[in-house]
Protein backbone atom coordinates (compact mmCIF):
# COMPACT_ATOMS: atom_id res chain seq x y z
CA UNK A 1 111.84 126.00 111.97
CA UNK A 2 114.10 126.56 109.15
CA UNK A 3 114.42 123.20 108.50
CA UNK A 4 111.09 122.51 108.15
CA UNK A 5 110.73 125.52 105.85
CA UNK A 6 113.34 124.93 103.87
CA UNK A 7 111.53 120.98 103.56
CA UNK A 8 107.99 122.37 102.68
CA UNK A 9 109.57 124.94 99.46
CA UNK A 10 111.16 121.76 97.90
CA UNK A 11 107.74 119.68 99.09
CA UNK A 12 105.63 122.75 97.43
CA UNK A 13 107.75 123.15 94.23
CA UNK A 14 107.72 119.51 93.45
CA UNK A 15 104.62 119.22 93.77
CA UNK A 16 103.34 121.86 91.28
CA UNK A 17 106.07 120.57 89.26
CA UNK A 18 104.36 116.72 88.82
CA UNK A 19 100.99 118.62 88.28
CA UNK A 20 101.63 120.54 85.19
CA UNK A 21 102.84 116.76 84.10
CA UNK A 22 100.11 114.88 85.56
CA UNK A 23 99.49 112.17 82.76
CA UNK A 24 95.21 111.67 82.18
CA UNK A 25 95.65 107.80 82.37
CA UNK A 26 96.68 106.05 86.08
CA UNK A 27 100.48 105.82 86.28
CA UNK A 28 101.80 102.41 87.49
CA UNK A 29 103.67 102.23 90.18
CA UNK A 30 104.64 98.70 90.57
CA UNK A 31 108.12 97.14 89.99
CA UNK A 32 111.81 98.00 90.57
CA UNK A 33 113.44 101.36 90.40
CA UNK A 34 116.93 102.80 91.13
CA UNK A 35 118.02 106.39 91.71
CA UNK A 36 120.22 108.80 93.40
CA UNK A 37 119.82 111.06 96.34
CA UNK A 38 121.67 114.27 97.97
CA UNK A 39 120.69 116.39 100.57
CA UNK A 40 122.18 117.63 104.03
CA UNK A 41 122.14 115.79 107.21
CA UNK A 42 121.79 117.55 110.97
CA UNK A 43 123.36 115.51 113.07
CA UNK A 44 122.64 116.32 117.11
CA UNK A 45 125.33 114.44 118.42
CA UNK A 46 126.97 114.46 122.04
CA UNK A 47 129.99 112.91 123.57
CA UNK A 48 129.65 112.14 127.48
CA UNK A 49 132.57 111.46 129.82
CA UNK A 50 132.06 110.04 133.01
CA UNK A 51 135.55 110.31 134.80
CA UNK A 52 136.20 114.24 132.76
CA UNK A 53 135.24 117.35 134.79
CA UNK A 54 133.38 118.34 131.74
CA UNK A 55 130.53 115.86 131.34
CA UNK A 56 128.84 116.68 128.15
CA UNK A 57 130.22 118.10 125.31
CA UNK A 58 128.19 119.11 121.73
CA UNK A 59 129.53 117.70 118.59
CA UNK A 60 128.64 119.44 115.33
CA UNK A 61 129.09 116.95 112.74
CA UNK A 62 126.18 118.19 110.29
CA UNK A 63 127.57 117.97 106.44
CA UNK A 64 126.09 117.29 103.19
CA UNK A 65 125.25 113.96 101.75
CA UNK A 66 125.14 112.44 98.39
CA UNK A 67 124.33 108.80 97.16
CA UNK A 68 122.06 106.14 95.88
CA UNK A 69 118.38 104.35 96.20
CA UNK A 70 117.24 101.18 94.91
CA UNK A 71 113.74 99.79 95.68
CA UNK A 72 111.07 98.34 95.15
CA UNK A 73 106.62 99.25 95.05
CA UNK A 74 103.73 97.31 95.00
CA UNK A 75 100.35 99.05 94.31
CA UNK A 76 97.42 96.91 95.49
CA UNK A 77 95.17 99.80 94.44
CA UNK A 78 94.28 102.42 92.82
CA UNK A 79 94.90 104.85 95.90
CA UNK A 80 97.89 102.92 97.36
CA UNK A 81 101.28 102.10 97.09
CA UNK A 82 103.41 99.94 99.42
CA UNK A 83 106.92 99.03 98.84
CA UNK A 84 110.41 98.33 100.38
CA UNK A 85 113.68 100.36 99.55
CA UNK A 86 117.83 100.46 100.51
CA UNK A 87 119.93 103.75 100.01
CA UNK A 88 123.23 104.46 101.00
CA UNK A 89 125.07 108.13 101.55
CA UNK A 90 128.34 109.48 101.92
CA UNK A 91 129.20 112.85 104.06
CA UNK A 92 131.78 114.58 105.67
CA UNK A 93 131.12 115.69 109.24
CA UNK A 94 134.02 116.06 111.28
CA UNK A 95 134.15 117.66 114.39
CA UNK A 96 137.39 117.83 117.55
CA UNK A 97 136.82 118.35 121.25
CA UNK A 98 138.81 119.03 124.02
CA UNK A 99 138.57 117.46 127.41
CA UNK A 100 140.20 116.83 131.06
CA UNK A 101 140.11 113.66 132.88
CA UNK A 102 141.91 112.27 135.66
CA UNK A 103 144.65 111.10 133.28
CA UNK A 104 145.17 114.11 131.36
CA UNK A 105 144.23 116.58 128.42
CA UNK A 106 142.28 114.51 125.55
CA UNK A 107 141.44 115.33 122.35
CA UNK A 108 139.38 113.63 120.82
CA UNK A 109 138.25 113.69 117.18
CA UNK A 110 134.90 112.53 115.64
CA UNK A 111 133.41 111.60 112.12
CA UNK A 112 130.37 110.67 110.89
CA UNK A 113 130.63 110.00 107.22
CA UNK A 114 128.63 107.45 105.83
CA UNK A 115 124.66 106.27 106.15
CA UNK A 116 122.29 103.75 105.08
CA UNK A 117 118.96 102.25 105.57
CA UNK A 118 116.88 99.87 104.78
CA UNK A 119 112.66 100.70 105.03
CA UNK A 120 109.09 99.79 104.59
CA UNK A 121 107.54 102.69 102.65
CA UNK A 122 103.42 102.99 102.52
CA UNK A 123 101.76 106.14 100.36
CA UNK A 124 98.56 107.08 99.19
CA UNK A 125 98.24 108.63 95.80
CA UNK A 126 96.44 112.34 95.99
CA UNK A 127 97.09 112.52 92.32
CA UNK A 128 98.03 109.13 89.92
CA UNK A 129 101.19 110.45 89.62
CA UNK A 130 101.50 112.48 92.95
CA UNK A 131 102.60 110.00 95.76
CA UNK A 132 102.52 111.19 99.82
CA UNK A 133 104.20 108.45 101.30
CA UNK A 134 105.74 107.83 105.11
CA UNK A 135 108.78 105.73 105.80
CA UNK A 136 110.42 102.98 109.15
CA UNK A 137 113.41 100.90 109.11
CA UNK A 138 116.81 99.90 110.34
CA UNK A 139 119.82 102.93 109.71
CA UNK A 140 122.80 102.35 109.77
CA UNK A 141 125.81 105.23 109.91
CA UNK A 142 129.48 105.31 110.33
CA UNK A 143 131.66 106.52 112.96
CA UNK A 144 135.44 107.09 113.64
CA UNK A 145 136.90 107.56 116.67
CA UNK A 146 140.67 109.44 117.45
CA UNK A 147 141.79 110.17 121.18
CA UNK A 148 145.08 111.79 121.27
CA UNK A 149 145.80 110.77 124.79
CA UNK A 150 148.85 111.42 127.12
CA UNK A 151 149.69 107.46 127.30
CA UNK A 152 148.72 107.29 123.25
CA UNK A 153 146.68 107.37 120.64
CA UNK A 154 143.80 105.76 120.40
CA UNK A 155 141.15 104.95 117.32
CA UNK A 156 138.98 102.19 116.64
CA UNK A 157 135.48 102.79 114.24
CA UNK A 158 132.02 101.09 113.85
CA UNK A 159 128.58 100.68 112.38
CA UNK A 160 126.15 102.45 114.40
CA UNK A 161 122.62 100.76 114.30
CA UNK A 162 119.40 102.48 114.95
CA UNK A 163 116.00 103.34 113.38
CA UNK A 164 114.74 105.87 111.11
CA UNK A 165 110.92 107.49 110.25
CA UNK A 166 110.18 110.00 108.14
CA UNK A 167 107.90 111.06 105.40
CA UNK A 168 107.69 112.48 102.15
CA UNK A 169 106.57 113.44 98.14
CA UNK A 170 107.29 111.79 95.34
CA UNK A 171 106.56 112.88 91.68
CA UNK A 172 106.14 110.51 88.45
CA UNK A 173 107.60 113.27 85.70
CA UNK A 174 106.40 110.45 83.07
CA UNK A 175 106.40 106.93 82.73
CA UNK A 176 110.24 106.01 83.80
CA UNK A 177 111.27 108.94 86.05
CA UNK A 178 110.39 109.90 89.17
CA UNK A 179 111.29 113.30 91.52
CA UNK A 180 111.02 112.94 95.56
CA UNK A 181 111.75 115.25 98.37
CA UNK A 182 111.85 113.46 101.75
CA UNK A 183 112.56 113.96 105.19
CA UNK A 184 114.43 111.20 107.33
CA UNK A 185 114.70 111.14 111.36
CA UNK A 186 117.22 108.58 112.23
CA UNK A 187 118.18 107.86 116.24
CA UNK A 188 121.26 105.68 116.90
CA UNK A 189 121.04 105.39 120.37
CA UNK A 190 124.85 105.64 122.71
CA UNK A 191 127.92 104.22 121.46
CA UNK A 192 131.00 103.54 124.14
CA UNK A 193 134.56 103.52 123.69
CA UNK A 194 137.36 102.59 125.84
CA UNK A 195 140.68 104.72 125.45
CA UNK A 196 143.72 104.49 127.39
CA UNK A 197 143.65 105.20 131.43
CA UNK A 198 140.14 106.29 132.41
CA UNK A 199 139.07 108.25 129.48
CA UNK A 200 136.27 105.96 128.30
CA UNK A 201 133.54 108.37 126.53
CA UNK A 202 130.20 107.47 125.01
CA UNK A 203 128.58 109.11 122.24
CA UNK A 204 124.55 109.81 121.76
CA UNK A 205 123.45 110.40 118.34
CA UNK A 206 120.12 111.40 116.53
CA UNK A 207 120.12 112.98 112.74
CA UNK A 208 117.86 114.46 110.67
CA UNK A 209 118.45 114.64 106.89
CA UNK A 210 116.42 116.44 104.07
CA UNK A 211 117.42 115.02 100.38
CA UNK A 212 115.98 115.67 97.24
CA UNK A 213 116.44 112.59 94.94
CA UNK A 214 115.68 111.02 91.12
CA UNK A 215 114.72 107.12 90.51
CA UNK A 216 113.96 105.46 87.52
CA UNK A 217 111.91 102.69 86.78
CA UNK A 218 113.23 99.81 85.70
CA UNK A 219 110.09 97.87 84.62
C-alpha cells in the first residue's frame, strides 16, 4: 500500500505540473529521445535449498537505482502514441544468509546490482502534452553469487532473463523535455547454482521498481 501511495503523489504532482505548462497547439511526439532515470527497486527475492534443513530463506536485496533511457515514439494520431524504448540501471542490493546442509554451515552471499529492459510502450494522450502510457518487454538483471563453503569457496554470476509490465505518466514540460513517473513489475523466474558437495540452491526473483525520470527529444 505504501508503494502504491508513494507512486500515485509523484503520478498526481506530475501531472498538475505538465498542466500549468500545457502548450495550446498539439505537441509532437514522434522521433528519438534520450534521458535518465532513478528510483528504488523492491526486490522479493528467495533462495531455496533442497538438501538444507532450512528450505526457504528471504533475501532482502531492495536498493536504489539510477541510470539511463533511450527510445523511440511514433504517434499515428492525434490521441495515440506507440513507441519502443531500452534503459539500463545500476543498484546496490546485497544481502548474506546462513544455512545447514548435509555438508556443512554455508554462507552464502547475494547481489543484485544491475537492470535493463527493453519494451513496447502504447499511451493515449488525455492532454497533448499529458501522456498515460502502459509498458511489456524482455528484463534483464544481474546477479552474483558467493558460498563460503566448508570444502571452498564458491562464486560464479549471470544475466537473469525475464519479463516486465508496468504503466505510467509522462509530461511534455515544452517542446524538447519531457518528465515521467512509472511503475515497472519485472519477474525473473528461478535461477540454480551448483556449489561444492550438495549445497546446490536456486533463487526465485520478482521486483518492482518506481523511478521518476527526464528525456529529451532529440528531433
Amino acid at each position: 500500500m505504501r508503494k502504491l501511495a508513494i507512486a500515485a503523489a509523484a503520478a498526481l504532482t506530475l501531472f498538475d505540473i505538465a498542466s500549468a505548462s500545457a502548450q495550446s497547439a498539439p505537441f509532437q511526439w514522434t522521433g528519438m529521445y534520450v534521458g535518465a532515470q532513478a528510483g528504488y527497486r523492491w526486490d522479493d527475492s528467495n533462495l531455496t535449498c533442497e538438501e538444507c534443513k532450512y528450505e526457504d530463506l528471504s533475501l532482502n536485496l531492495d536498493t536504489g537505482v539510477i541510470g539511463g533511457h533511450l527510445g523511440y515514439n511514433i504517434q499515428p494520431g492525434p490521441l495515440f502514441v506507440l513507441g519502443v524504448e531500452t534503459d539500463f540501471s545500476i543498484g546496490n542490493g546485497e544481502d548474506e544468509v546462513e544455512f545447514l546442509g548435509f555438508d556443512g554451515v554455508t554462507l552464502a552471499n547475494i547481489k543484485h546490482t544491475w537492470d535493463g529492459s527493453v519494451r513496447a510502450r502504447a499511451g493515449y494522450l488525455v492532454m497533448p502534452n499529458i501522456l498515460l502510457y502502459g509498458t511489456v518487454g524482455v528484463g534483464f538483471l544481474g546477479e552474483e553469487v558467493n558460498l563460503d563453503q566448508e570444502f571452498g569457496d564458491f562464486d560464479d554470476s549471470k544475466v537473469r532473463v525475464g519479463w516486465q509490465a508496468g504503466a505510467g505518466i509522462e509530461a511534455a514540460i515544452n517542446a524538447k523535455w519531457r518528465a515521467r513517473a512509472e511503475w515497472i513489475h519485472a519477474d525473473y523466474g528461478s535461477s540454480d547454482y551448483s556449489g561444492h558437495g550438495n549445497s546446490d540452491i536456486s533463487i526465485d526473483t520478482t521486483t518492482d521498481t518506481f523511478r521518476l525520470g527526464i528525456s529529451y527529444a532529440l528531433n
